[in-house]
PDB file of N, CA and C in Angstrom:
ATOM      1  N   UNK A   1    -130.239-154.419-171.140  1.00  0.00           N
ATOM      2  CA  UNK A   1    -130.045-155.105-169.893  1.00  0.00           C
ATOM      3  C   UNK A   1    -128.582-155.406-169.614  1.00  0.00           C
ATOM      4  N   UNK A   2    -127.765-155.478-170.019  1.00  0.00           N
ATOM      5  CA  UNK A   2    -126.615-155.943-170.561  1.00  0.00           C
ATOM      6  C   UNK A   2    -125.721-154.941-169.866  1.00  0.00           C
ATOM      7  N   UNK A   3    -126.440-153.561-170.022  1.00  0.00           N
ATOM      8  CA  UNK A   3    -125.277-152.528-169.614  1.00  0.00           C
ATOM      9  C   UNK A   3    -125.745-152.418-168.037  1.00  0.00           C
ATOM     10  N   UNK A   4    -126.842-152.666-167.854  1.00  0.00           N
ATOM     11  CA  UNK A   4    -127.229-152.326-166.246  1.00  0.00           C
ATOM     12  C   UNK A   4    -126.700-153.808-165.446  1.00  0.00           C
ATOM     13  N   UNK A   5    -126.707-154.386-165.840  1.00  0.00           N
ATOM     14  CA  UNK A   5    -125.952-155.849-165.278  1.00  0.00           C
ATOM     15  C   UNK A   5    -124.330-155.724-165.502  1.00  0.00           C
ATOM     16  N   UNK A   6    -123.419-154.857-165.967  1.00  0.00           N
ATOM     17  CA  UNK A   6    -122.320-154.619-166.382  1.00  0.00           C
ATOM     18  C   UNK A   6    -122.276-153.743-165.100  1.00  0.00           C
ATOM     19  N   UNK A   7    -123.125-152.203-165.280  1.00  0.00           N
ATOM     20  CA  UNK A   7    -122.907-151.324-163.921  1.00  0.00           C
ATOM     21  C   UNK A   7    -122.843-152.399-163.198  1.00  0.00           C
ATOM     22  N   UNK A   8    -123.724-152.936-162.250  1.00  0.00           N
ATOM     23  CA  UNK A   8    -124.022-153.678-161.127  1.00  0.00           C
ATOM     24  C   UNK A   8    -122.672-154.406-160.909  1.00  0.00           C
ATOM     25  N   UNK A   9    -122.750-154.992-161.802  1.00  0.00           N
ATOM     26  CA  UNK A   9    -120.865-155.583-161.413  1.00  0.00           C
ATOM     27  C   UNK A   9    -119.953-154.945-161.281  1.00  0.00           C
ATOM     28  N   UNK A  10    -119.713-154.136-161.845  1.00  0.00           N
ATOM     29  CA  UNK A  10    -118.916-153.201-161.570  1.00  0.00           C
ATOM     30  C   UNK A  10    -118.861-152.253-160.266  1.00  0.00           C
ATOM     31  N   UNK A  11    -119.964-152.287-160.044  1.00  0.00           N
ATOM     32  CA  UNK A  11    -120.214-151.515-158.595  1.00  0.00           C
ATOM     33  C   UNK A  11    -120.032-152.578-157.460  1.00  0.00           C
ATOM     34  N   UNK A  12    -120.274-153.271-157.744  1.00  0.00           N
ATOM     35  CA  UNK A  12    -119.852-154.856-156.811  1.00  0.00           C
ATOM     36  C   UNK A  12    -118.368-154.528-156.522  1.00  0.00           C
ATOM     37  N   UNK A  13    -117.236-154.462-157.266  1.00  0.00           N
ATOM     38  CA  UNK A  13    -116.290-154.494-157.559  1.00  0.00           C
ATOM     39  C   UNK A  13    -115.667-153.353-156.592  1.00  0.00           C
ATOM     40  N   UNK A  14    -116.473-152.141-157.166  1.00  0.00           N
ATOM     41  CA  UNK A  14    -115.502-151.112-156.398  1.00  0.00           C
ATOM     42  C   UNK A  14    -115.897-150.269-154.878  1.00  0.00           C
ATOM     43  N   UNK A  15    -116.997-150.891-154.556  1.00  0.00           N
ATOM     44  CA  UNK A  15    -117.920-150.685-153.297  1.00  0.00           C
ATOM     45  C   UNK A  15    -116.652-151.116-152.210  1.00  0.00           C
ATOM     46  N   UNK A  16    -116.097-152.217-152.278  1.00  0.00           N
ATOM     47  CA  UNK A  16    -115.330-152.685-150.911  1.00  0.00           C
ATOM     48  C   UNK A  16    -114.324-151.558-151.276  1.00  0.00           C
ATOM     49  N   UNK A  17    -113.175-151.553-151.883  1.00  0.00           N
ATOM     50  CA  UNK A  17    -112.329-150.464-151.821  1.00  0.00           C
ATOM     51  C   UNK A  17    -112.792-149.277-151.324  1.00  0.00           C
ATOM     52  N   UNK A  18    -113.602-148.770-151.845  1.00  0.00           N
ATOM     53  CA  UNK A  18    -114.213-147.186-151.615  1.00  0.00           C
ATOM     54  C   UNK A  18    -114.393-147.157-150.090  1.00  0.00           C
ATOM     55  N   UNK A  19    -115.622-148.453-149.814  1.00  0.00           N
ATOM     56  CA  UNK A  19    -115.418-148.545-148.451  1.00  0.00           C
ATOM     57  C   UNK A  19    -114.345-148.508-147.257  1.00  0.00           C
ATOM     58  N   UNK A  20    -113.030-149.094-147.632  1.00  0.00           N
ATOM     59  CA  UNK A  20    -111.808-149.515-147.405  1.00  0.00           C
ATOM     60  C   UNK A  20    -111.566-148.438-146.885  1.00  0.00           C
ATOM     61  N   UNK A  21    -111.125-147.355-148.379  1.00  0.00           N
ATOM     62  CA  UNK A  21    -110.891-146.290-148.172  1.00  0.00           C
ATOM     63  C   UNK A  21    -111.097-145.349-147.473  1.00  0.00           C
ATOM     64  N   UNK A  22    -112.445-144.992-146.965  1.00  0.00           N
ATOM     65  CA  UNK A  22    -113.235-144.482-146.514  1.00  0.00           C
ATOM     66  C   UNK A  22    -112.708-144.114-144.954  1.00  0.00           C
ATOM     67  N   UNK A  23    -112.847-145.689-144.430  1.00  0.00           N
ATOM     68  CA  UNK A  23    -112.540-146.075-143.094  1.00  0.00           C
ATOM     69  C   UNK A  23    -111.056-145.465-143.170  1.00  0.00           C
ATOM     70  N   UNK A  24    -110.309-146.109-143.837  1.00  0.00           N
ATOM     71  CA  UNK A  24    -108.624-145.191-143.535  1.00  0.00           C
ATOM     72  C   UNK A  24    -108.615-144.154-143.434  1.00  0.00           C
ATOM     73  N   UNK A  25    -109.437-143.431-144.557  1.00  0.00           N
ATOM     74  CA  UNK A  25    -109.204-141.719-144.195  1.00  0.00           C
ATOM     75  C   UNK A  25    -109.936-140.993-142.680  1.00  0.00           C
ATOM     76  N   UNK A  26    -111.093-141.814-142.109  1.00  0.00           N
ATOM     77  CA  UNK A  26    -111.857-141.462-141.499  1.00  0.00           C
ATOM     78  C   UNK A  26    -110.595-141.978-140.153  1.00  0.00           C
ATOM     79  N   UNK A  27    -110.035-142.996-139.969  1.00  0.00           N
ATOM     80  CA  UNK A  27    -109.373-143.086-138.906  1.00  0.00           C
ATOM     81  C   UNK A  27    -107.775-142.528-139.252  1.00  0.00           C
ATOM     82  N   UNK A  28    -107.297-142.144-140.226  1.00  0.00           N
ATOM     83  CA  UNK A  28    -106.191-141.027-140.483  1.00  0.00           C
ATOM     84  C   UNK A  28    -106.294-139.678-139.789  1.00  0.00           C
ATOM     85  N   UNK A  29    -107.448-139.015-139.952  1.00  0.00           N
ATOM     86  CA  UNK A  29    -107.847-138.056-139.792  1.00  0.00           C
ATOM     87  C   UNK A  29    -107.696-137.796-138.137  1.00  0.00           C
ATOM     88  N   UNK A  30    -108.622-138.871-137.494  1.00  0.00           N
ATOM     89  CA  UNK A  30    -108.741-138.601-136.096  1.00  0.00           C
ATOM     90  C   UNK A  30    -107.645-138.674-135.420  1.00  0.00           C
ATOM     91  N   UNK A  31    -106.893-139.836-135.784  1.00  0.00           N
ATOM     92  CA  UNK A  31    -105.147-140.134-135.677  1.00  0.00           C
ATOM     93  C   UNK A  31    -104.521-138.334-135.733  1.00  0.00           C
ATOM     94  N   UNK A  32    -104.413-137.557-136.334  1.00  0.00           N
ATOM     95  CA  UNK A  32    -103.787-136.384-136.388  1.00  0.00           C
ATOM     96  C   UNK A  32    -104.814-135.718-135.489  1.00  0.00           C
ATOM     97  N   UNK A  33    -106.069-135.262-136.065  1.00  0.00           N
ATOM     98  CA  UNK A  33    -106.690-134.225-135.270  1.00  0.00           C
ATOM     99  C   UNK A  33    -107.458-134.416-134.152  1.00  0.00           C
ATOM    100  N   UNK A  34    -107.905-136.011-133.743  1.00  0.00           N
ATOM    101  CA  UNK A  34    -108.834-136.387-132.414  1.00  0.00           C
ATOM    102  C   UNK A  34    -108.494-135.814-131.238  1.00  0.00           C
ATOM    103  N   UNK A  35    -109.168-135.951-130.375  1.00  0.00           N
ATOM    104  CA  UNK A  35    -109.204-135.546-129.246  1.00  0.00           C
ATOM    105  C   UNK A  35    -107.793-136.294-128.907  1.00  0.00           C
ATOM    106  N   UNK A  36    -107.131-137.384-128.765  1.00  0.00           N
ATOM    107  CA  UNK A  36    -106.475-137.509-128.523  1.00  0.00           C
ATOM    108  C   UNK A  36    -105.134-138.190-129.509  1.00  0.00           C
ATOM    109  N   UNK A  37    -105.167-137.210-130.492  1.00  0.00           N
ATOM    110  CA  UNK A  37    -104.159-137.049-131.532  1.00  0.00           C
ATOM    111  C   UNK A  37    -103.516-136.838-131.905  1.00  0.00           C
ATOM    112  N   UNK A  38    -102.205-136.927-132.659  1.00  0.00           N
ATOM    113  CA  UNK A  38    -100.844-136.024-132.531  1.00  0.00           C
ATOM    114  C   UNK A  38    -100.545-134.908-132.375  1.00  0.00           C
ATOM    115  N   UNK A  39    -101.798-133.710-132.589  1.00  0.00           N
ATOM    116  CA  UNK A  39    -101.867-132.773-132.331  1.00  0.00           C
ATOM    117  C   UNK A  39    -101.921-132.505-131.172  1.00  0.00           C
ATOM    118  N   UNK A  40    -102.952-132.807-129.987  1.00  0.00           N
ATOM    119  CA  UNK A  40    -103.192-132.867-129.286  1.00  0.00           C
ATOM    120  C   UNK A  40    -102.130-133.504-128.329  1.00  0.00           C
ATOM    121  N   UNK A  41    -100.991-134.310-128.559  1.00  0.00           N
ATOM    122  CA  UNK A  41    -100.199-134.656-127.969  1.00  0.00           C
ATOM    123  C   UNK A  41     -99.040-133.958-128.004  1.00  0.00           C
ATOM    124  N   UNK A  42     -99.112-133.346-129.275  1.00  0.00           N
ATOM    125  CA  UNK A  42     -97.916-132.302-128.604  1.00  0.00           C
ATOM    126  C   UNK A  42     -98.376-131.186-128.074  1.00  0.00           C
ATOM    127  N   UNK A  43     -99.420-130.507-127.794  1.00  0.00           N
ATOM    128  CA  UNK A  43    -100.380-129.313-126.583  1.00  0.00           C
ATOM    129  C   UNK A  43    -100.098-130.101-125.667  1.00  0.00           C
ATOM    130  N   UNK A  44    -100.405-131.633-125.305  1.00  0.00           N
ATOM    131  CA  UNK A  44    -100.184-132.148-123.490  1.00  0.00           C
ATOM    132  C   UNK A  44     -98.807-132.063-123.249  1.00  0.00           C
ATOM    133  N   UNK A  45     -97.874-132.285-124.065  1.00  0.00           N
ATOM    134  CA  UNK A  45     -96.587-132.238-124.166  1.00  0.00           C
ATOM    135  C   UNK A  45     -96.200-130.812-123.640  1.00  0.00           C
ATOM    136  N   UNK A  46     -96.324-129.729-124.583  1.00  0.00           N
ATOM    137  CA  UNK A  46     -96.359-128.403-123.989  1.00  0.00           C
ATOM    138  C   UNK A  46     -96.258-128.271-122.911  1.00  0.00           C
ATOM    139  N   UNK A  47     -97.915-128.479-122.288  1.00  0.00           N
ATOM    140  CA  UNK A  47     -98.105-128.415-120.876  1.00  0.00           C
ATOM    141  C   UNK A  47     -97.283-128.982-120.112  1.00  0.00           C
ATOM    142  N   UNK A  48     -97.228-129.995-120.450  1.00  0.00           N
ATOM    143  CA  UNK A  48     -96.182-131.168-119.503  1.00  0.00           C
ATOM    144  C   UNK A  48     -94.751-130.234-119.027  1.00  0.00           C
ATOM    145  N   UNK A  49     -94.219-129.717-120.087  1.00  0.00           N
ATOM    146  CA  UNK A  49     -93.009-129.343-119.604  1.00  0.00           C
ATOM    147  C   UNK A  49     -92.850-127.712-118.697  1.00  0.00           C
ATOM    148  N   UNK A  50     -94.169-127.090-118.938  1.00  0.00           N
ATOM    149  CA  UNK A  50     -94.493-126.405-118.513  1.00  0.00           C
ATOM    150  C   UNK A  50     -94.758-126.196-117.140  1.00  0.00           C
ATOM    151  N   UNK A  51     -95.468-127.073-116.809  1.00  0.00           N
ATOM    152  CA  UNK A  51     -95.789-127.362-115.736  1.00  0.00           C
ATOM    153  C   UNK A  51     -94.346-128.412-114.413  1.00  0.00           C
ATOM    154  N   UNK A  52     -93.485-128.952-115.148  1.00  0.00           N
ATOM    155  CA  UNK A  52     -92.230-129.409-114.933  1.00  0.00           C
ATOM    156  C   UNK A  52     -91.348-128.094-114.275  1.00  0.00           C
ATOM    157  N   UNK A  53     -91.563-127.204-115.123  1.00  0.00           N
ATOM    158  CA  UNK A  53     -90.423-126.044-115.049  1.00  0.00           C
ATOM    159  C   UNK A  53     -91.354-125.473-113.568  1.00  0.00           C
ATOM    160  N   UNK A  54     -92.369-125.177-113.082  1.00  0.00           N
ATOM    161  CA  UNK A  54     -93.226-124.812-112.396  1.00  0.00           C
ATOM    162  C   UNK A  54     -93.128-125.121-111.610  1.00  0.00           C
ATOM    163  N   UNK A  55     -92.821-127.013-111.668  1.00  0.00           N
ATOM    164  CA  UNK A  55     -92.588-127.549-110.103  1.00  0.00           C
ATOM    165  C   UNK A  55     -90.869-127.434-109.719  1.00  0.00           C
ATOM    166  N   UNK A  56     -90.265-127.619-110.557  1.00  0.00           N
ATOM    167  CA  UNK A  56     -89.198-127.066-110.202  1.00  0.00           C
ATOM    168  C   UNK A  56     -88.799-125.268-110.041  1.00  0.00           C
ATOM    169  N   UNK A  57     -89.898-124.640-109.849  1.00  0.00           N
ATOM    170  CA  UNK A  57     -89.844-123.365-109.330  1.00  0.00           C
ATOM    171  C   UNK A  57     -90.269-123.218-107.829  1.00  0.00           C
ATOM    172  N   UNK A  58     -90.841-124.010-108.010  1.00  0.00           N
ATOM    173  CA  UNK A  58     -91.566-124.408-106.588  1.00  0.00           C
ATOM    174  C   UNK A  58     -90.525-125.036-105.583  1.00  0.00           C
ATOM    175  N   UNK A  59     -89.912-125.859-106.173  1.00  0.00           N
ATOM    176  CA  UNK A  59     -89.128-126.671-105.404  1.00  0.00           C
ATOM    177  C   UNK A  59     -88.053-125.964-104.741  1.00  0.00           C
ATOM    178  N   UNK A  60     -87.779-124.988-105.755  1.00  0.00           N
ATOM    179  CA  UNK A  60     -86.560-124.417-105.393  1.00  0.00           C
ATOM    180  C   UNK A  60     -87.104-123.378-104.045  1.00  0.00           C
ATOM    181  N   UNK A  61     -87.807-122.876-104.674  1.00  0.00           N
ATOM    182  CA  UNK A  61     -88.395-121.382-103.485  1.00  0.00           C
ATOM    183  C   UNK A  61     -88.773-122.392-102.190  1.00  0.00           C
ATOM    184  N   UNK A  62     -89.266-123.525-101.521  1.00  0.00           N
ATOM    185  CA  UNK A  62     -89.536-124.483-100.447  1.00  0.00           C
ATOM    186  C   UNK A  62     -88.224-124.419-100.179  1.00  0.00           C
ATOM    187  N   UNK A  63     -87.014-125.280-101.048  1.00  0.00           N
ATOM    188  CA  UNK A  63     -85.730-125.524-100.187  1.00  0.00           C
ATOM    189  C   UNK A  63     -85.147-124.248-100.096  1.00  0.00           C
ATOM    190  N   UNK A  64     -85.599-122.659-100.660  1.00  0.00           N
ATOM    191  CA  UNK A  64     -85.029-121.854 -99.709  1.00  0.00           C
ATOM    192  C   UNK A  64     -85.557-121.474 -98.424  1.00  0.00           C
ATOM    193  N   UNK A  65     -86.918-121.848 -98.548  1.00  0.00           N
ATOM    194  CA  UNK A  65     -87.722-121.314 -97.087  1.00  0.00           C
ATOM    195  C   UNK A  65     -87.083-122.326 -96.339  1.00  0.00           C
ATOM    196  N   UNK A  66     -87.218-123.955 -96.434  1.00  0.00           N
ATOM    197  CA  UNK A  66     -86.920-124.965 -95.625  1.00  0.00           C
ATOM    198  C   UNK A  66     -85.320-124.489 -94.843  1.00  0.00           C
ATOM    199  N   UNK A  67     -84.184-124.051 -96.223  1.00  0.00           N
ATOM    200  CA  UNK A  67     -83.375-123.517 -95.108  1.00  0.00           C
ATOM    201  C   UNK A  67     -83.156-122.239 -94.305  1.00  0.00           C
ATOM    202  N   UNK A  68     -84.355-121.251 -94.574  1.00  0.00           N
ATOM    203  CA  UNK A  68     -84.274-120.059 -94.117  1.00  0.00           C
ATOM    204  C   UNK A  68     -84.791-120.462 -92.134  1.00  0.00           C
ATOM    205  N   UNK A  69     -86.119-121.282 -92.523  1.00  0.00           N
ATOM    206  CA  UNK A  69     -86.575-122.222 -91.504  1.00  0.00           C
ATOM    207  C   UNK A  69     -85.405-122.979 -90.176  1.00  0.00           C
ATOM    208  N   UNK A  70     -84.571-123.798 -91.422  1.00  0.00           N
ATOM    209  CA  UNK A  70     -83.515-124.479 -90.508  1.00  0.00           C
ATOM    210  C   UNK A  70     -82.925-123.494 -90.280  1.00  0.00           C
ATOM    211  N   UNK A  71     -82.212-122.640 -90.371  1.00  0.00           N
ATOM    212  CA  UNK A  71     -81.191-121.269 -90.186  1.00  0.00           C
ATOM    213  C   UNK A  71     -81.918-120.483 -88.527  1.00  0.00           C
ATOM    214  N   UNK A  72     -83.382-120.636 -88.200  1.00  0.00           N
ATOM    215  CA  UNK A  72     -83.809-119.850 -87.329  1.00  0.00           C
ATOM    216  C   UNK A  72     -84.256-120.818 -86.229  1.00  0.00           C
ATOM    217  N   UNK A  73     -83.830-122.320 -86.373  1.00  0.00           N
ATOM    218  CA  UNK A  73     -84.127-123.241 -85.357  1.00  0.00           C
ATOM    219  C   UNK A  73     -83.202-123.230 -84.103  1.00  0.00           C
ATOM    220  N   UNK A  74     -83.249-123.700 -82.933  1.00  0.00           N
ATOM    221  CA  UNK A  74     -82.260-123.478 -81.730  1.00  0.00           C
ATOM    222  C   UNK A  74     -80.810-123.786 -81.956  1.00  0.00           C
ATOM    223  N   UNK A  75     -81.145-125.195 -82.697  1.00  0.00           N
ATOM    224  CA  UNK A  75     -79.393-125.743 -83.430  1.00  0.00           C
ATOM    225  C   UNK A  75     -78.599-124.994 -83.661  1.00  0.00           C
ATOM    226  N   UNK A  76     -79.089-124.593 -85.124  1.00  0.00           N
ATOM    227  CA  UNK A  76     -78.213-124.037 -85.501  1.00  0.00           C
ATOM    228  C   UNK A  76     -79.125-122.406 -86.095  1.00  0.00           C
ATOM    229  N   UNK A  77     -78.861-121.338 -85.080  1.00  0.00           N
ATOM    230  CA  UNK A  77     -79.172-120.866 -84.849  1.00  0.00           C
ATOM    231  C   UNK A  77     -78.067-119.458 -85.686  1.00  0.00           C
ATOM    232  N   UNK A  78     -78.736-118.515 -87.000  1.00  0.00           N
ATOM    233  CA  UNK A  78     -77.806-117.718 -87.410  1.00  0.00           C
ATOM    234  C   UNK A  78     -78.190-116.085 -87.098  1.00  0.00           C
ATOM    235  N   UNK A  79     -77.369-115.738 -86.183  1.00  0.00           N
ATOM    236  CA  UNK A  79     -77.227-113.880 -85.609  1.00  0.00           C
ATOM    237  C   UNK A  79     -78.240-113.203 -86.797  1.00  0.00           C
ATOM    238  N   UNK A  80     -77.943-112.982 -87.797  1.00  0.00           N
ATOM    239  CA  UNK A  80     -77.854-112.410 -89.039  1.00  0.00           C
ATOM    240  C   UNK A  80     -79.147-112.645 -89.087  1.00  0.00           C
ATOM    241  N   UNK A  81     -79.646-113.417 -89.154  1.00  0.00           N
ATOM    242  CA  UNK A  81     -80.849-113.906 -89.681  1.00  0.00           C
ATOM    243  C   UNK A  81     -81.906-113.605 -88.177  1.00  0.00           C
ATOM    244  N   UNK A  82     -81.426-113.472 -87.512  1.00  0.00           N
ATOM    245  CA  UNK A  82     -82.480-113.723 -85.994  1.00  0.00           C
ATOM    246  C   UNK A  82     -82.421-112.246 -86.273  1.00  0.00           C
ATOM    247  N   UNK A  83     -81.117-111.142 -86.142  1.00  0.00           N
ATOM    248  CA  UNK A  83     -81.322-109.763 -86.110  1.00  0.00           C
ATOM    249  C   UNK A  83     -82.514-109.217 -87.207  1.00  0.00           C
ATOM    250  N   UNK A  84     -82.346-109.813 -88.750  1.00  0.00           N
ATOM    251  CA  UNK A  84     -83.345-109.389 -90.061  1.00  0.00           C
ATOM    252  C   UNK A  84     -84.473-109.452 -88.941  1.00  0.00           C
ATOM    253  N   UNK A  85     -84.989-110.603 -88.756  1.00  0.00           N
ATOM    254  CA  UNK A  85     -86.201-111.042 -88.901  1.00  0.00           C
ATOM    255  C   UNK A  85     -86.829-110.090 -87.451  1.00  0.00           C
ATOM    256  N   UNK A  86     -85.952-110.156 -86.237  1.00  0.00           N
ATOM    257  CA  UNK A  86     -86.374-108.532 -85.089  1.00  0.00           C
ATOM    258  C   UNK A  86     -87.048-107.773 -85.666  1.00  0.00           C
ATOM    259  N   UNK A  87     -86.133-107.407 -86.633  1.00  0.00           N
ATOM    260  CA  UNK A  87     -86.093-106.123 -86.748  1.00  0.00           C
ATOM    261  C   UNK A  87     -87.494-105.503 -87.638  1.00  0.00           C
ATOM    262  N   UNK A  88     -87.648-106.886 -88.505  1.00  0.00           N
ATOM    263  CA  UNK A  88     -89.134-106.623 -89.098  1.00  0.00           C
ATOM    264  C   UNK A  88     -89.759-106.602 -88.164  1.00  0.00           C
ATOM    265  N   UNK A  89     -89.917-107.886 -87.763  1.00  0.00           N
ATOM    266  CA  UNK A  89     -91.427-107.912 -86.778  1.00  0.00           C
ATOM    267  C   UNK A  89     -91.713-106.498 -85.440  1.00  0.00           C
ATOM    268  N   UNK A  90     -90.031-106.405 -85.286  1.00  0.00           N
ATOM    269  CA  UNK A  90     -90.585-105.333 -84.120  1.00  0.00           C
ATOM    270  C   UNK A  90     -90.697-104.068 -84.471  1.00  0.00           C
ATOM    271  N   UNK A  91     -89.994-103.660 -85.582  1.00  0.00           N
ATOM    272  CA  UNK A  91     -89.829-102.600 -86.501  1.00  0.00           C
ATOM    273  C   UNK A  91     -88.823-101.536 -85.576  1.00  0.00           C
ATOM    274  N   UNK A  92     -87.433-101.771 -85.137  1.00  0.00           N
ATOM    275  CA  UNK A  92     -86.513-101.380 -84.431  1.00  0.00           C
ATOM    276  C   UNK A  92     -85.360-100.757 -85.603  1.00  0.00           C
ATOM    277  N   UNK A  93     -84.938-100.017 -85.289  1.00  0.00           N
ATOM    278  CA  UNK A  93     -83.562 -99.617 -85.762  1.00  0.00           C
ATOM    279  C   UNK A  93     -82.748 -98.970 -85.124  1.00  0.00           C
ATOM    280  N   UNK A  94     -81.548 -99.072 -85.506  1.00  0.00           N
ATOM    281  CA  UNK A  94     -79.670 -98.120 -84.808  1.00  0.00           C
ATOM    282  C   UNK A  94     -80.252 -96.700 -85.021  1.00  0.00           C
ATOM    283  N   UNK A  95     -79.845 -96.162 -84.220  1.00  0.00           N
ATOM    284  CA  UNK A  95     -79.953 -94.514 -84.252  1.00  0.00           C
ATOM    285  C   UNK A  95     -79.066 -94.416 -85.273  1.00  0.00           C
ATOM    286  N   UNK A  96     -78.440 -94.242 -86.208  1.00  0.00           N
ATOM    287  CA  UNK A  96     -77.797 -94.174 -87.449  1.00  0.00           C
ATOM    288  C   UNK A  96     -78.182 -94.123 -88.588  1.00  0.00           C
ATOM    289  N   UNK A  97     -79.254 -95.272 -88.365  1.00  0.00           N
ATOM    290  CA  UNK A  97     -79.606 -95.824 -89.465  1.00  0.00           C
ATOM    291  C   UNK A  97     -81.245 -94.876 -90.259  1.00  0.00           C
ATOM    292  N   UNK A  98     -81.433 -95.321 -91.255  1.00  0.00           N
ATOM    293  CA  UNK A  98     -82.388 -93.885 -92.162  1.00  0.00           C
ATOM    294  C   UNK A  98     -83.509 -95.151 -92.243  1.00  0.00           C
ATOM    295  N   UNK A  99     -84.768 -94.550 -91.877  1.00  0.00           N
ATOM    296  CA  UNK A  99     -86.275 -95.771 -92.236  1.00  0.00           C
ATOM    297  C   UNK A  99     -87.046 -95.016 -93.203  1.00  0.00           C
ATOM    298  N   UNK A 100     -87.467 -95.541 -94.319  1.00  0.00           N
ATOM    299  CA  UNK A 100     -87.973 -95.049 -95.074  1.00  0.00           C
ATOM    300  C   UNK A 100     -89.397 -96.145 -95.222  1.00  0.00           C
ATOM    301  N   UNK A 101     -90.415 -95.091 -94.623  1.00  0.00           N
ATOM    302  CA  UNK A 101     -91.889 -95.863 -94.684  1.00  0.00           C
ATOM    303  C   UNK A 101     -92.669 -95.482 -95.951  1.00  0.00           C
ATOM    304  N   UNK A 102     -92.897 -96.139 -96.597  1.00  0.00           N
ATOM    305  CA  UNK A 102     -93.884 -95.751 -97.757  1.00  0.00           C
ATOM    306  C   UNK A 102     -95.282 -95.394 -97.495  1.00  0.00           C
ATOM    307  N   UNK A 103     -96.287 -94.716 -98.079  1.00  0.00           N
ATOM    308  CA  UNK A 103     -97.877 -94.126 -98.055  1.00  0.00           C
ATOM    309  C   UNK A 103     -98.523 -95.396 -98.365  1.00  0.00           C
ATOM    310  N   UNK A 104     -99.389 -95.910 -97.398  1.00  0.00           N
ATOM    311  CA  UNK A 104    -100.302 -96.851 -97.690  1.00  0.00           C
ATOM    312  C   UNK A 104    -100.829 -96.443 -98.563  1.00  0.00           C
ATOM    313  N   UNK A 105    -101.991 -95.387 -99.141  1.00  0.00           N
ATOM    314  CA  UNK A 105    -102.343 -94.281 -99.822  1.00  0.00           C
ATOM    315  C   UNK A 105    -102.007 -93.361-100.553  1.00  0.00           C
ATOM    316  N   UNK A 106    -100.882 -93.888-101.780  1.00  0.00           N
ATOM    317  CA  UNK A 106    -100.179 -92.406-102.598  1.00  0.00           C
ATOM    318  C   UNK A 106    -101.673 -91.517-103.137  1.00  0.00           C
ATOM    319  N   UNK A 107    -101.357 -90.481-103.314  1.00  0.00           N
ATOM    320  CA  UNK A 107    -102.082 -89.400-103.238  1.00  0.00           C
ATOM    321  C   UNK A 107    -102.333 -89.549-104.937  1.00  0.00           C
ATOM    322  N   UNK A 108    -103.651 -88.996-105.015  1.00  0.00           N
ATOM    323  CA  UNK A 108    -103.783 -89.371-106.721  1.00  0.00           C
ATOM    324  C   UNK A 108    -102.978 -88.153-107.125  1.00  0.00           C
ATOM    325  N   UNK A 109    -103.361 -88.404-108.306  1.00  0.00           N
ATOM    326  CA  UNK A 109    -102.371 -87.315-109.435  1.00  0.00           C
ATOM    327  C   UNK A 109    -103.205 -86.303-109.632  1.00  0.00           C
ATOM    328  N   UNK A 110    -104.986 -86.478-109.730  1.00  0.00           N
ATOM    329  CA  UNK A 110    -105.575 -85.313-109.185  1.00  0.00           C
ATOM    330  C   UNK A 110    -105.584 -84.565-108.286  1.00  0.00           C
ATOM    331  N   UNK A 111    -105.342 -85.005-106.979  1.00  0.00           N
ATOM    332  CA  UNK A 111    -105.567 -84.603-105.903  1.00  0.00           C
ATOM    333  C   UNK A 111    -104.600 -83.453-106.067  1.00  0.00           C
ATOM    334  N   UNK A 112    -103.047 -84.343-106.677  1.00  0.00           N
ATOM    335  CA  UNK A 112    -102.013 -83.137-106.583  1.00  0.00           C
ATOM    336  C   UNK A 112    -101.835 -82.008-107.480  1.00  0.00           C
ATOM    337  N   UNK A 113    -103.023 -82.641-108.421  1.00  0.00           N
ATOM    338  CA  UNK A 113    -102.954 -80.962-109.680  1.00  0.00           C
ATOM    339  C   UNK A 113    -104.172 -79.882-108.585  1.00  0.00           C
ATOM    340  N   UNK A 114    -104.794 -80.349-108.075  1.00  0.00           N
ATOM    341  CA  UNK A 114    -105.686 -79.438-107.367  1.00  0.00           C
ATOM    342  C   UNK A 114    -104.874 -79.026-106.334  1.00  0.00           C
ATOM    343  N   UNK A 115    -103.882 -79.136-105.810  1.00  0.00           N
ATOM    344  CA  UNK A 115    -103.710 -78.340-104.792  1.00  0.00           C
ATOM    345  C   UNK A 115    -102.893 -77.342-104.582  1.00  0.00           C
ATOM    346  N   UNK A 116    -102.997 -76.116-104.396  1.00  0.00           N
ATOM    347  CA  UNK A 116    -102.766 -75.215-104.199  1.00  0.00           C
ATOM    348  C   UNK A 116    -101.562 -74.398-103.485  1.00  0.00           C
ATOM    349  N   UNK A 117    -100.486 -74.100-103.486  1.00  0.00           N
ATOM    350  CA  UNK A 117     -99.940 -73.885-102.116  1.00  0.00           C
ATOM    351  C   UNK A 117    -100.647 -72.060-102.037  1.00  0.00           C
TER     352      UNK A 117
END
């Protein structure tokens, strides 16, 4: 009896630690790998700057439209820029000048081994 009343105390003894333990490793763990864990904070991090560089891609391409925009308003109104933009929409050119229209439709690469002259 002596030795099973010895275990028992002894297990008394080391039950809270173990327990202790337990809990630390169990909230160590999630601390690094949880859903929202150091790991996981440097992936949002990632993104974060990622998405930073993105809006500042953005930003930039707006303030060139915004001044391509201001450039074609009555104000201030630029030749250069009124002639480009004619010249697309109406599709005009100088007798001088060479237009080179591309094939809506390039021709496959079969088409052109089959054909014949």
């Amino acid at each position: 009896m002596g030795m099973v009343r010895e275990l028992k105390l002894r297990a008394r003894q080391i039950i809270g630690p173990v327990i202790g333990m337990s809990v630390v490793v169990y909230f160590t763990y999630h601390v690094v790998q949880g859903d929202r864990g150091l790991l996981a904070l440097g992936t949002l991090l990632g993104e974060v700057n990622a998405l930073q560089a993105q809006v500042l891609d953005v930003r930039s391409e707006r303030f060139a439209l915004e001044n391509k925009v201001k450039m074609l308003r009555v104000e201030s109104l630029d030749p250069d820029l009124l002639e480009e933009r004619a010249r697309a929409v109406l599709g005009y050119g100088n007798a001088d000048e060479l237009v080179v229209v591309p094939d809506q439709d390039p021709p496959s690469v079969k088409a052109l081994a089959a054909f014949k002259p």
